[in-house]
Protein backbone atom coordinates (compact mmCIF):
# COMPACT_ATOMS: atom_id res chain seq x y z
CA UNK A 1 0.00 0.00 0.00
CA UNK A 2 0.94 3.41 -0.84
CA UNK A 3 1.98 6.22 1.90
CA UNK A 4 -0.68 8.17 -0.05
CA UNK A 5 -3.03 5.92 -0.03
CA UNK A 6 -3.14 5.59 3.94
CA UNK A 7 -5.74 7.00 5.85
CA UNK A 8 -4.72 10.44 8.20
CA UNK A 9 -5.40 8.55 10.88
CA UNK A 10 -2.33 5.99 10.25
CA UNK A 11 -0.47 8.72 8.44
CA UNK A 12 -0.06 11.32 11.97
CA UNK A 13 0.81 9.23 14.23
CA UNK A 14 3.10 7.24 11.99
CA UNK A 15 4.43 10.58 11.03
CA UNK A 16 5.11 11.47 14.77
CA UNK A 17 6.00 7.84 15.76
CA UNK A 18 8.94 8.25 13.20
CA UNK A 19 9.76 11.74 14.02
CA UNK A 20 10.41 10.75 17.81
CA UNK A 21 12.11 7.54 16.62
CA UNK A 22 15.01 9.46 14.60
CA UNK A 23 14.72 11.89 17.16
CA UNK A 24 15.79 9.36 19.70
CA UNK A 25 18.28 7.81 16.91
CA UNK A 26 20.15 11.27 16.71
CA UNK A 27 20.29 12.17 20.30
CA UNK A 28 21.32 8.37 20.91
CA UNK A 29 23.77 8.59 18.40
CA UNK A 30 25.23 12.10 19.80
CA UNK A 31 25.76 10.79 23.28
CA UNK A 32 27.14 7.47 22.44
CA UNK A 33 30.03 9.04 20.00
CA UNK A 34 30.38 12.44 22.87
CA UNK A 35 30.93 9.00 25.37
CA UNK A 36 33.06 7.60 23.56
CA UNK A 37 35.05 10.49 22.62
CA UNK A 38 35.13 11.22 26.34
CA UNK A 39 36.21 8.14 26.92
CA UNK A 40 39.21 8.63 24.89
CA UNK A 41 40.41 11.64 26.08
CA UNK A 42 40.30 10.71 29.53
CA UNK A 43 42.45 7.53 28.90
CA UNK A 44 44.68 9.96 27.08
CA UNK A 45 45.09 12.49 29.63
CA UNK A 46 45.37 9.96 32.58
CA UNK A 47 48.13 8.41 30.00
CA UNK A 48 49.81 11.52 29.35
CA UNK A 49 49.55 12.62 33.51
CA UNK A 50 50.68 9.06 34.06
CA UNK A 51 53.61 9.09 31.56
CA UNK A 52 54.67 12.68 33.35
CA UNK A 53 55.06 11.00 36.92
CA UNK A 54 57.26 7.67 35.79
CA UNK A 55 59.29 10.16 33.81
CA UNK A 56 60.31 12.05 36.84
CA UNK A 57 60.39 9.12 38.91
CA UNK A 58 62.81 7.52 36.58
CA UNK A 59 65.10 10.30 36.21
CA UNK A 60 67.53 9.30 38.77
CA UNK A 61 67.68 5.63 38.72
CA UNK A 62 68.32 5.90 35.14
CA UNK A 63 71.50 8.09 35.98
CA UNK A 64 72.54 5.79 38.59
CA UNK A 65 71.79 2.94 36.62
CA UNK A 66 69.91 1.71 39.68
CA UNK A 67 67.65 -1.09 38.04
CA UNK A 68 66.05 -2.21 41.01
CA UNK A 69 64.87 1.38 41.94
CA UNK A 70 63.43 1.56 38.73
CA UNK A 71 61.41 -2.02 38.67
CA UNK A 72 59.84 -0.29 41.83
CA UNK A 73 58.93 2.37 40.33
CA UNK A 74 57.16 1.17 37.04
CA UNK A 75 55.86 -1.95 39.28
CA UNK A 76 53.47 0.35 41.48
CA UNK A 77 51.38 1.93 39.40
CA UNK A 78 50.38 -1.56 37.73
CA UNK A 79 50.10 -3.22 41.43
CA UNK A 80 48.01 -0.64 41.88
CA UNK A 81 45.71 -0.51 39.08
CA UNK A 82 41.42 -1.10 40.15
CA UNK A 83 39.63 -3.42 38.12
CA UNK A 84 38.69 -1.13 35.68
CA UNK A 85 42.07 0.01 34.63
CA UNK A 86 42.83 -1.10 31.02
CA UNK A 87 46.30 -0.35 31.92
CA UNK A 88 48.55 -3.56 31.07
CA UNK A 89 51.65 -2.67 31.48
CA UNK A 90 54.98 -0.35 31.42
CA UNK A 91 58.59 -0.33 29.56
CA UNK A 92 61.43 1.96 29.63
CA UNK A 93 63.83 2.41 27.06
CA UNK A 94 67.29 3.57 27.15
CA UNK A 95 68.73 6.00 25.55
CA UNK A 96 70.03 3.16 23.03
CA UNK A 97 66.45 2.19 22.63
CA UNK A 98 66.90 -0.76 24.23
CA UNK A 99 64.49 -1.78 27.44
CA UNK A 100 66.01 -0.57 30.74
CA UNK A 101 63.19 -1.67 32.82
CA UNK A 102 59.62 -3.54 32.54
CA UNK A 103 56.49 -3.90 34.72
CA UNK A 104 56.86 -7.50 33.45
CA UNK A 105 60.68 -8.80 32.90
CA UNK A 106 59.68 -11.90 31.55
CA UNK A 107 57.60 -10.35 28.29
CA UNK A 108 60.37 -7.47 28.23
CA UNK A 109 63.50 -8.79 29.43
CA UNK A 110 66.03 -5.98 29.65
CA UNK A 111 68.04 -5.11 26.54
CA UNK A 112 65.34 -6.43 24.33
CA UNK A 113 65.64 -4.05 20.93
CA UNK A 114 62.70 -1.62 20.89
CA UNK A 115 62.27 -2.78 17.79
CA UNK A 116 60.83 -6.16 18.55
CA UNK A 117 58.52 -5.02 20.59
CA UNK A 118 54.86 -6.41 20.13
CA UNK A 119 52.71 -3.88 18.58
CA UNK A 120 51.39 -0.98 18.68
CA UNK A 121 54.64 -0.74 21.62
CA UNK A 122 57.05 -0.66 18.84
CA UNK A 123 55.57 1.57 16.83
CA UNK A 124 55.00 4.06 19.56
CA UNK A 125 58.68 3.70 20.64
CA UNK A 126 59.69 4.67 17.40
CA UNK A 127 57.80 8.14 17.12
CA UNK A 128 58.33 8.96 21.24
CA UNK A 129 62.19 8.33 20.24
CA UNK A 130 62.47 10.41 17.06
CA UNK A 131 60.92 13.82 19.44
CA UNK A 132 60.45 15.21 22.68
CA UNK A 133 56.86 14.92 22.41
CA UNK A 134 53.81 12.58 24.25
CA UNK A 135 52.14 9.85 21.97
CA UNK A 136 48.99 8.66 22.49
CA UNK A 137 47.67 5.66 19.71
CA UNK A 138 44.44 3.74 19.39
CA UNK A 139 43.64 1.74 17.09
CA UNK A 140 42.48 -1.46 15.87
CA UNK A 141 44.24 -4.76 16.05
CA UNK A 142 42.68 -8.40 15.16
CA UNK A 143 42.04 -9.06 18.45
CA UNK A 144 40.03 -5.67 19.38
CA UNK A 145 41.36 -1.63 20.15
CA UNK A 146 45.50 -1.69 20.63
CA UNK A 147 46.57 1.22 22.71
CA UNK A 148 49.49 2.82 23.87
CA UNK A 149 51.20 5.17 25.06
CA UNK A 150 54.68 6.80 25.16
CA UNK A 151 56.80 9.98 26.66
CA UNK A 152 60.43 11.12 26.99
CA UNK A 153 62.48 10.85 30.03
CA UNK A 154 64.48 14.32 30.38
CA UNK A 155 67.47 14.92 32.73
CA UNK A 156 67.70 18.68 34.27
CA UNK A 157 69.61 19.66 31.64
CA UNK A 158 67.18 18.43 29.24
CA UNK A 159 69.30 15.58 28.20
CA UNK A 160 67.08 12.71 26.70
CA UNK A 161 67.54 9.85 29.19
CA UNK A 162 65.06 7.59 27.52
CA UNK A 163 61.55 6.53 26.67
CA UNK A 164 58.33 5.61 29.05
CA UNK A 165 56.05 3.09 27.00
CA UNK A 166 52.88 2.58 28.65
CA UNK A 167 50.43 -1.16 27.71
CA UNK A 168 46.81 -1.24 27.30
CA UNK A 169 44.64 -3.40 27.57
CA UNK A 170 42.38 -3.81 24.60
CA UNK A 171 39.56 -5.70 25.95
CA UNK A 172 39.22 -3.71 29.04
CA UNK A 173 39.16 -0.59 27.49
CA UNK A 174 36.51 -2.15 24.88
CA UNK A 175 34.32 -3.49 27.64
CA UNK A 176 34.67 0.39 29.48
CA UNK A 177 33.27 1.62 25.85
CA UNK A 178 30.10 -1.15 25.44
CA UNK A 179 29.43 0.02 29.61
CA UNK A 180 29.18 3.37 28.11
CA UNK A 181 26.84 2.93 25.10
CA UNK A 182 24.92 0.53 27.16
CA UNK A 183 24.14 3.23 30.19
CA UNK A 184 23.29 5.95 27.55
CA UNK A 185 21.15 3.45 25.93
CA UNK A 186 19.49 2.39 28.55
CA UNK A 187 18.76 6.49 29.48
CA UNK A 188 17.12 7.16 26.31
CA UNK A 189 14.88 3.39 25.88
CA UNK A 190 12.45 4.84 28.63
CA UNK A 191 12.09 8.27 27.06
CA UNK A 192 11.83 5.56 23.95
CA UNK A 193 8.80 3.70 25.24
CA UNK A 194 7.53 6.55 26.64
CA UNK A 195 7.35 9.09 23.57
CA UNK A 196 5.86 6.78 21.05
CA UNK A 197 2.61 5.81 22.55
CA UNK A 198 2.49 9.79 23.39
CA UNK A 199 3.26 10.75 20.44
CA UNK A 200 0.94 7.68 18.84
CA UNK A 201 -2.02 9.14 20.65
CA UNK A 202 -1.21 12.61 19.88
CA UNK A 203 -1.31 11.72 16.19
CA UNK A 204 -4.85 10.22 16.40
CA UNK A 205 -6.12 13.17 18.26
CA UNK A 206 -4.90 15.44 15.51
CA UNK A 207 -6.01 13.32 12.84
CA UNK A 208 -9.34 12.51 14.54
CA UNK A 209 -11.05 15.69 13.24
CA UNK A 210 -9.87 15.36 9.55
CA UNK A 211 -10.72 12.00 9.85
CA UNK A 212 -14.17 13.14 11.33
CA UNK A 213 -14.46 15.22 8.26
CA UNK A 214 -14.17 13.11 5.72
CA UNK A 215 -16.08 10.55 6.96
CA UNK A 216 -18.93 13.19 6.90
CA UNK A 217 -18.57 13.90 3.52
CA UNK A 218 -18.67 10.80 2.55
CA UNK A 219 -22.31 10.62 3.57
CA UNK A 220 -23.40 13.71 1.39
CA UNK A 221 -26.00 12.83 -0.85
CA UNK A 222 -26.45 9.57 0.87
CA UNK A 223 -28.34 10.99 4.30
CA UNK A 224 -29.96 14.02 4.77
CA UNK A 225 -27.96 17.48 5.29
CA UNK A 226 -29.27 17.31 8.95
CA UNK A 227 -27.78 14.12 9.62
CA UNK A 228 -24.40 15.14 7.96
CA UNK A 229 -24.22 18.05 10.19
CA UNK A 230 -23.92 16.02 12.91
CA UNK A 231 -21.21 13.87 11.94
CA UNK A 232 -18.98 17.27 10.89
CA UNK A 233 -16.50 18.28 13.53
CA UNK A 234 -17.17 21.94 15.85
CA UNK A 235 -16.59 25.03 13.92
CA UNK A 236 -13.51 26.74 14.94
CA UNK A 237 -10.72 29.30 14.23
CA UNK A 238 -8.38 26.22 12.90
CA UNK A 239 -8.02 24.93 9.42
CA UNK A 240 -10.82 22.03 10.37
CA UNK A 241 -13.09 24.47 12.37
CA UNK A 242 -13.14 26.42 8.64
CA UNK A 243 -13.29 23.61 7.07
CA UNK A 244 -16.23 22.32 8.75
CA UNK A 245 -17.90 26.09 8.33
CA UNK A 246 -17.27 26.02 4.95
CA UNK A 247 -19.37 21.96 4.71
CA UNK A 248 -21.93 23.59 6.65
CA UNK A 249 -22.61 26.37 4.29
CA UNK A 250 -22.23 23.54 1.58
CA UNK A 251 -25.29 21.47 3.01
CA UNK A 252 -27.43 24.52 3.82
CA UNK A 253 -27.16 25.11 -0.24
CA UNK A 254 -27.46 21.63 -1.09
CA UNK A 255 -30.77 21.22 1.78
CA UNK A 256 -31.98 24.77 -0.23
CA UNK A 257 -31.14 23.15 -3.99
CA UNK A 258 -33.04 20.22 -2.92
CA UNK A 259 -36.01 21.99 -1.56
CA UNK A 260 -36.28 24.09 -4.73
CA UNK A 261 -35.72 20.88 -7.26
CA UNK A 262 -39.21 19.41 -4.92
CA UNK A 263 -40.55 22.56 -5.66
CA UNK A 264 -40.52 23.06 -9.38
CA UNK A 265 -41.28 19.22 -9.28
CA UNK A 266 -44.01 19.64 -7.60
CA UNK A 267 -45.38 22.89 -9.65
CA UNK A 268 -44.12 20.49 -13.17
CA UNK A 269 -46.40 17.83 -12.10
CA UNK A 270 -49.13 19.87 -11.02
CA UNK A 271 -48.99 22.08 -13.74
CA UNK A 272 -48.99 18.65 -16.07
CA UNK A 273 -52.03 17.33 -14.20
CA UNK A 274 -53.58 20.65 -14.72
CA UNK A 275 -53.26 20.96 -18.85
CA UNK A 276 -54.06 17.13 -18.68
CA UNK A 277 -57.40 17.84 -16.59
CA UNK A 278 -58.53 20.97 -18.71
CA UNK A 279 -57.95 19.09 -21.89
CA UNK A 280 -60.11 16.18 -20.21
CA UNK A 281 -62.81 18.68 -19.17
CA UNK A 282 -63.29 20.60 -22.51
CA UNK A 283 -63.78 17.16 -24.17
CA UNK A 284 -66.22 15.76 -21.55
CA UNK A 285 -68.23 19.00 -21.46
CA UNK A 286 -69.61 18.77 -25.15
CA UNK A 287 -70.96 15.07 -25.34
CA UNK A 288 -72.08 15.87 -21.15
CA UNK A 289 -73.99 19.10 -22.24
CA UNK A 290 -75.47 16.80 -25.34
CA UNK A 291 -76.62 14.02 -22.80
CA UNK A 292 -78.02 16.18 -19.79
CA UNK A 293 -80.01 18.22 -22.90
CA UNK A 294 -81.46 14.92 -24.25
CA UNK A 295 -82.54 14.02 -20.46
CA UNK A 296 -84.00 17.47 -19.89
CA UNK A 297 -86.16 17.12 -23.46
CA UNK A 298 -87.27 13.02 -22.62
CA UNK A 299 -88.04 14.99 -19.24
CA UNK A 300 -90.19 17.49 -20.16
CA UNK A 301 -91.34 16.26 -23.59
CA UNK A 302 -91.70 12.98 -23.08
CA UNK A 303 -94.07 10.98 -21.45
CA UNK A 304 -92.07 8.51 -19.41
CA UNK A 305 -93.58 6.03 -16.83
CA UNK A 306 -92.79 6.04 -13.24
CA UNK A 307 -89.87 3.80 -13.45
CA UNK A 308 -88.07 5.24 -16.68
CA UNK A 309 -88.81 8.88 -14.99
CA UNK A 310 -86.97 7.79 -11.98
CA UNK A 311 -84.42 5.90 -13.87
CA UNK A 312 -83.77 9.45 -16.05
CA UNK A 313 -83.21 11.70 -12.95
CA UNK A 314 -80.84 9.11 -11.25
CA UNK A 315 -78.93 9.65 -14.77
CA UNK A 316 -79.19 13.47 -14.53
CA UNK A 317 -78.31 13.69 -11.01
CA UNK A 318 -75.12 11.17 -12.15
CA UNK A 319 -74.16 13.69 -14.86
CA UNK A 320 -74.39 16.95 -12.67
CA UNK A 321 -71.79 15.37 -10.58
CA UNK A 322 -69.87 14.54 -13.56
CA UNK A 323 -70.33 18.40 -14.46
CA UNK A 324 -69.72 19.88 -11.29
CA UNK A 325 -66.28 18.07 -11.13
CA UNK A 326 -65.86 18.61 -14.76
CA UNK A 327 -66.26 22.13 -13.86
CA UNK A 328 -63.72 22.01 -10.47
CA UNK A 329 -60.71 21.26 -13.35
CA UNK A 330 -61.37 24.17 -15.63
CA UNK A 331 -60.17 27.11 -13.29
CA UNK A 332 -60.03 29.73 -15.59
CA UNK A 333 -59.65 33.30 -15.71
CA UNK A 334 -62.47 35.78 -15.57
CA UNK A 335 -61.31 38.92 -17.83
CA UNK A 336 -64.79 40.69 -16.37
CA UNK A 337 -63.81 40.34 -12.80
CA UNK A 338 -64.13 43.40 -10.62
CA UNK A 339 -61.16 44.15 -8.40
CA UNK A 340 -61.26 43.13 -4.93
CA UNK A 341 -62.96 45.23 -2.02
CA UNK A 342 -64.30 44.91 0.87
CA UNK A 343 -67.27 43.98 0.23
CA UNK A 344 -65.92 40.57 -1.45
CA UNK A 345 -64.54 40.02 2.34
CA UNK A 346 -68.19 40.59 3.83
CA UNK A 347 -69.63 38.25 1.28
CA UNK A 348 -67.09 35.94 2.55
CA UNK A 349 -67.69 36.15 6.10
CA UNK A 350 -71.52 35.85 5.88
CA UNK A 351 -71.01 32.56 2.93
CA UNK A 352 -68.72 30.87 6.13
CA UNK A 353 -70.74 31.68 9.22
CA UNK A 354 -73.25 29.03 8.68
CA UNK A 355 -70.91 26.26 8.09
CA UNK A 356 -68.96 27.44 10.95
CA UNK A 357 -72.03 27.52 12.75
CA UNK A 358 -73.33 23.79 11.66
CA UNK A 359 -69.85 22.63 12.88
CA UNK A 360 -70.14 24.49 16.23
CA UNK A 361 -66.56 26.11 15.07
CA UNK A 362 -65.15 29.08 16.69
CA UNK A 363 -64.24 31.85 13.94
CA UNK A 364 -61.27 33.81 14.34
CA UNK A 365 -61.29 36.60 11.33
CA UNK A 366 -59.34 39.28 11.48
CA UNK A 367 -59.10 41.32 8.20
CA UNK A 368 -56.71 44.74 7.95
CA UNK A 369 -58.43 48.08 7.22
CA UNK A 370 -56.28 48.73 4.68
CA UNK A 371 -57.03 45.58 3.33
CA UNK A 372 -60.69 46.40 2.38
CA UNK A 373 -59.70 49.67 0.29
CA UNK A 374 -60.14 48.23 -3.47
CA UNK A 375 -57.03 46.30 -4.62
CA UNK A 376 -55.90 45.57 -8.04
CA UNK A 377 -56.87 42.08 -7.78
CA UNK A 378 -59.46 40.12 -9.47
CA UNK A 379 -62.62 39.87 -6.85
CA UNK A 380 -63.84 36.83 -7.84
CA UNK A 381 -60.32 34.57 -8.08
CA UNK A 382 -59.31 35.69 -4.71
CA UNK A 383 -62.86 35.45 -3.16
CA UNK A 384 -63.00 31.65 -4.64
CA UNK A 385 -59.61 31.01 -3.51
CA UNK A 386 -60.39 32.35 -0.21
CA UNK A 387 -63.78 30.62 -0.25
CA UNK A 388 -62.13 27.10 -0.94
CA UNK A 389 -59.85 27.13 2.08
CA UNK A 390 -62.33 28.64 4.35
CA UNK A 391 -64.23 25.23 3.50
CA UNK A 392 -61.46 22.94 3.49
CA UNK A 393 -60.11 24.35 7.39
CA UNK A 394 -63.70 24.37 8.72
CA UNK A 395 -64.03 20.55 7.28
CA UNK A 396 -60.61 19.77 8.83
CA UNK A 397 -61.12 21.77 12.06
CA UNK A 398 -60.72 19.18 15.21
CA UNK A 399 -60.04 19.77 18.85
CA UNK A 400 -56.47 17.99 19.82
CA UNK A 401 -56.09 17.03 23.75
CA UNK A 402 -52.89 19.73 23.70
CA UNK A 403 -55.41 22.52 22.63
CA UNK A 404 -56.62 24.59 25.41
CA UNK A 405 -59.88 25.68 23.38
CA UNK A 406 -62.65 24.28 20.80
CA UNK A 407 -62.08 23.35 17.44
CA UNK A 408 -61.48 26.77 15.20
CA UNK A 409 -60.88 28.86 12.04
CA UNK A 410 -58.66 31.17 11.53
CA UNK A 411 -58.93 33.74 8.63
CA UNK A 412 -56.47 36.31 8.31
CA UNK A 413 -56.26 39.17 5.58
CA UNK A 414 -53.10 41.56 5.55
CA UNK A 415 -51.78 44.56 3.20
CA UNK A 416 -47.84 45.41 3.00
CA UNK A 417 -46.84 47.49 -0.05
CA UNK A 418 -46.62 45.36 -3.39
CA UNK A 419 -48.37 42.50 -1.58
CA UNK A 420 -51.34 40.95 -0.10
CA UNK A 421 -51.06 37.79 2.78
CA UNK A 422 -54.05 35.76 3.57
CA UNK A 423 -53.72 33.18 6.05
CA UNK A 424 -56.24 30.46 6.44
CA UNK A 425 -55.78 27.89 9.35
CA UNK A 426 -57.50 25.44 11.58
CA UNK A 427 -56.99 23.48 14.82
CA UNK A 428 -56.33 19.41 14.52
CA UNK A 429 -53.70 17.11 14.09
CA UNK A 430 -50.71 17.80 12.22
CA UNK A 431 -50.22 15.90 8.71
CA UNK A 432 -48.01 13.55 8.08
CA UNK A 433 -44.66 14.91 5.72
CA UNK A 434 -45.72 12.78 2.81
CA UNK A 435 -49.43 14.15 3.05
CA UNK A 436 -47.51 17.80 3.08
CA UNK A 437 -45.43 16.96 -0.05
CA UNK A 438 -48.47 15.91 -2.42
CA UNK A 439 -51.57 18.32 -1.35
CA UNK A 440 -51.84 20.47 -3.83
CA UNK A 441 -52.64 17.56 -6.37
CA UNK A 442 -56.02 16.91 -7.08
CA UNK A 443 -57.74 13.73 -5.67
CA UNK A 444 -54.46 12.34 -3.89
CA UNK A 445 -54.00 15.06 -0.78
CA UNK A 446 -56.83 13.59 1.83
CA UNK A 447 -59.49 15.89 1.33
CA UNK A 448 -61.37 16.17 4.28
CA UNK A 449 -64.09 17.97 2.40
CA UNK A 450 -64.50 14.57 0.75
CA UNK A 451 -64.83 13.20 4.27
CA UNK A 452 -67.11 15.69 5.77
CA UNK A 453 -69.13 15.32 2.14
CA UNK A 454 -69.67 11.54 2.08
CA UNK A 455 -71.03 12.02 5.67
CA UNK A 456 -73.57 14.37 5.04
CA UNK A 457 -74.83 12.52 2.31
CA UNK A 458 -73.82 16.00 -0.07
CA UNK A 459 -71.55 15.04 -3.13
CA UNK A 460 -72.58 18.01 -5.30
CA UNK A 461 -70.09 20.49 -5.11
CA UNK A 462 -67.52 18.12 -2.84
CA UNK A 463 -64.44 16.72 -5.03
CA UNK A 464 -61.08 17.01 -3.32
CA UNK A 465 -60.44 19.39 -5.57
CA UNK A 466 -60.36 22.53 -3.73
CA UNK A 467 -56.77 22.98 -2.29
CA UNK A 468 -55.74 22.48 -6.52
CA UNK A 469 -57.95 24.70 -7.71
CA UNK A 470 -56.41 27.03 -5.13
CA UNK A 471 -53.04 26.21 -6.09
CA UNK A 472 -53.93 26.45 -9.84
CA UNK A 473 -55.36 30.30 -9.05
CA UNK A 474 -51.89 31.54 -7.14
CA UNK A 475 -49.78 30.38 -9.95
CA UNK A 476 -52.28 32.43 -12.46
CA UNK A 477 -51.58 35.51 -10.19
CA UNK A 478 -47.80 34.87 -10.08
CA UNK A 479 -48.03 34.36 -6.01
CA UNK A 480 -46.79 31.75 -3.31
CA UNK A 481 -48.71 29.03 -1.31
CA UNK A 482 -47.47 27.17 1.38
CA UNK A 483 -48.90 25.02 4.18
CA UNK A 484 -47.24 24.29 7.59
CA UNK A 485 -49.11 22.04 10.01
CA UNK A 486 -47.83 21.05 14.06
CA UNK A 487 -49.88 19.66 16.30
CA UNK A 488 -51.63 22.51 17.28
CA UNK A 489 -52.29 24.15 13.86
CA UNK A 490 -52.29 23.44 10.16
CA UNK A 491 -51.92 27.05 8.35
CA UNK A 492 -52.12 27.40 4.95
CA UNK A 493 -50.34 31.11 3.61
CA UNK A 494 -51.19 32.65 0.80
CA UNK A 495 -48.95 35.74 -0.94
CA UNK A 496 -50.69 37.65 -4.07
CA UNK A 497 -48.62 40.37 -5.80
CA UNK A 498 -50.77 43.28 -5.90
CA UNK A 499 -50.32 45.80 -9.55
CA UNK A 500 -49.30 49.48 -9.20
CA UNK A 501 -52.36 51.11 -10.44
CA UNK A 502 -50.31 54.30 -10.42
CA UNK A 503 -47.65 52.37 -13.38
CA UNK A 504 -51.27 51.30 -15.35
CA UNK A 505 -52.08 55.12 -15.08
């Protein structure tokens, strides 16, 4: 698998994880080779101090050739060594380069030629012989580090007397170096152990909200924008907090794009339904006005018995219903329509009393002064439109057990400039979101005119079709209805453009 192919949530704390690790590498690395180097420069200066001392010491049995006073004196500090000491042993050389005096006669007998020493001895002989100077070597042999170490032996006078060799030990001075790495690794494995989970857990909280995000977004046009929202981390000042802003702007247009695309849906089909009605309508009406005239001429005409007289007004009583919901799909305008005024309002209130009345309904109308001046607005469109929903809230009007009063109508009339509101509303149970979504079409909203209809017995003038033919009259005026419904109330608002008469004049 690809690193770019990894999710954020691997990719942090990995990130961090690895950080830390070379982190610990480096810093590891740093104090192993500053312990090291350490430890080389102390076994070089302890050399060089102890090369100083045997030099002096050795001054005078040299010059009295006193060999015994000078086995003493390279013996001690090698008697003497502590465990730890990688020091091995120590050989003088005359000025002839031969051995004066060893720690250990039997490797180094005197006289033994500097030359066939064991190395790196010889070696170091050779350069602390040529000059005046300390040598320190290290280096590395077949058997592990070789080390050594050599200074002159000076009389007062400056006069080269002879040569202090010093012995290592290789393996001591090897196991003083793997102590060392060991006790700085051993300091940095805790802060090891201890930085990685951190630093793992870090990662995933930092990674949590991106990961957060995306996971949110990957649910866009699968669940609604509400449910999306919640999945999306808090808004903040961060990059994510923006982020997440930014997606919640991004579903509030998609929730508004979808709402509109229902919309003009909705108004497409119903405006379909509509042409496909009206062209029903005009070719029922001809052949209906044809059969209800043949009816009306056996009728009156005629001289039918009893039973064919009975049989003819069951068939004209059949075709007036056909007409009168024939008639309920041809909404069209009236080009002699007086404008609106307040007395279309009266005529209103006093066509709605009594069926507010028969339902023992409590009517709440409220209608604006300035909403019974005359209005550019065709009187008898609005004063059907209003009529219909007057009838289809006082047929749906039901007390609820949360309603503190009877069963009512609301009718409200308002007048802002450019615009007229009427708001039509009764108390019951709130409608389902489906019911909501469909109830402007004809004979699939439930109609509880069609209900209240059936039970009176009344199919005349009842279809279902009224909250249509309400819709079909607002789109003819270029206006707006909507209906919201809660348990308390179902409100239907209506929003009419009104003309400036002053532009006509």
């Amino acid at each position: 698998m690809k690193w770019s192919d990894l999710s954020w949530r691997l990719r942090v704390p990995l990130a961090i994880t690895a950080v830390i690790v070379v982190t610990e590498i480096v810093v590891t690395t740093l104090l192993v080779t500053r312990a090291l180097s350490d430890a080389r420069r102390d076994l070089e200066a302890s050399a060089k101090s102890l090369t100083t001392l045997l030099a002096r010491s050795l001054r005078d049995p040299i010059l009295r050739d006193d060999l015994w006073q000078a086995f003493e004196v390279v013996r001690a500090p090698v008697a003497e060594r502590g465990a730890d000491s990688a020091l091995m042993g120590v050989v003088v050389l005359d000025a002839g380069r031969k051995v004066f005096v060893s720690s250990d006669p039997r490797r180094f007998p005197v006289l033994m030629p500097a030359d066939v020493l064991t190395e790196p001895l010889a070696g170091i002989a050779r350069q602390a012989t040529s000059d005046a100077r300390f040598h320190f070597t290290l280096g590395r042999g077949a058997a592990g580090p070789e080390l050594a170490a050599a200074g002159p032996v000076l009389a007062e006078d400056g006069t080269r007397l002879g040569t202090v060799v010093l012995d290592y030990d290789g393996a001591v001075y090897a196991q003083r170096l793997r102590s060392a790495v060991l006790e700085v690794a051993l300091f940095s494995l805790p802060g090891l152990l201890l930085l990685v989970p951190l630093g793992w857990y870090a990662g995933k909280r930092l990674a949590e909200p991106l990961v957060q995000m995306a996971r949110a977004l990957a649910q866009v046009s699968r669940a609604p924008p509400e449910e999306v929202r919640k999945l999306l981390p808090p808004e903040g000042g961060d990059e994510i907090g923006r982020l997440s802003t930014q997606a919640r702007h991004m579903l509030d247009g998609l929730a508004r794009k979808s709402a509109l695309e229902q919309e003009v849906m909705a108004s497409d089909r119903l405006a379909a339904v509509g042409r496909v009605s009206a062209a029903i309508a005009h070719e029922i009406n001809n052949p209906l006005g044809g059969m209800l005239n043949a009816i009306d001429t056996a009728l009156r005409h005629g001289q039918p018995d009893a039973v064919s007289r009975k049989t003819l007004g069951l068939l004209e009583r059949g075709l007036q219903q056909i007409r009168a919901t024939v008639g309920a799909l041809l909404v069209e305008a009236r080009l002699d329509s007086p404008r609106l005024s307040g007395q279309d309002w009266d005529d209103l209130l006093l066509l709605i009393q009594p069926e507010v009345a028969a339902r023992s309904l409590q009517l709440l109308w409220q209608v604006e002064a300035v909403a019974v001046a005359e209005i550019a607005l065709p009187g008898h469109e609005v004063r059907q439109l209003a009529l219909n929903l007057l009838l289809n809230a006082s047929a749906a009007a039901r007390t609820t057990d949360a309603a503190a009063q009877a069963a009512a109508v609301e009718f409200t009339v308002a007048r802002s400039p450019g615009l007229l509101a009427i708001v039509v509303g009764n108390t019951g149970p709130a409608l389902e979101p489906q019911q909501l979504s469909r109830i402007f079409e004809p004979f699939v909203a439930p109609s509880f005119e069609t209900q209240a209809a059936a039970s009176n017995g009344n199919l005349t003038h009842r279809h279902g079709l009224g909250l249509w033919v309400c819709w079909q009259i607002v789109q003819r005026l270029g206006g707006s209805i909507d209906v919201a419904s809660d348990e308390h109330w179902t409100r239907v608002s209506v929003t009419l453009p009104v003309p400036d008469t002053r532009a006509e004049g």
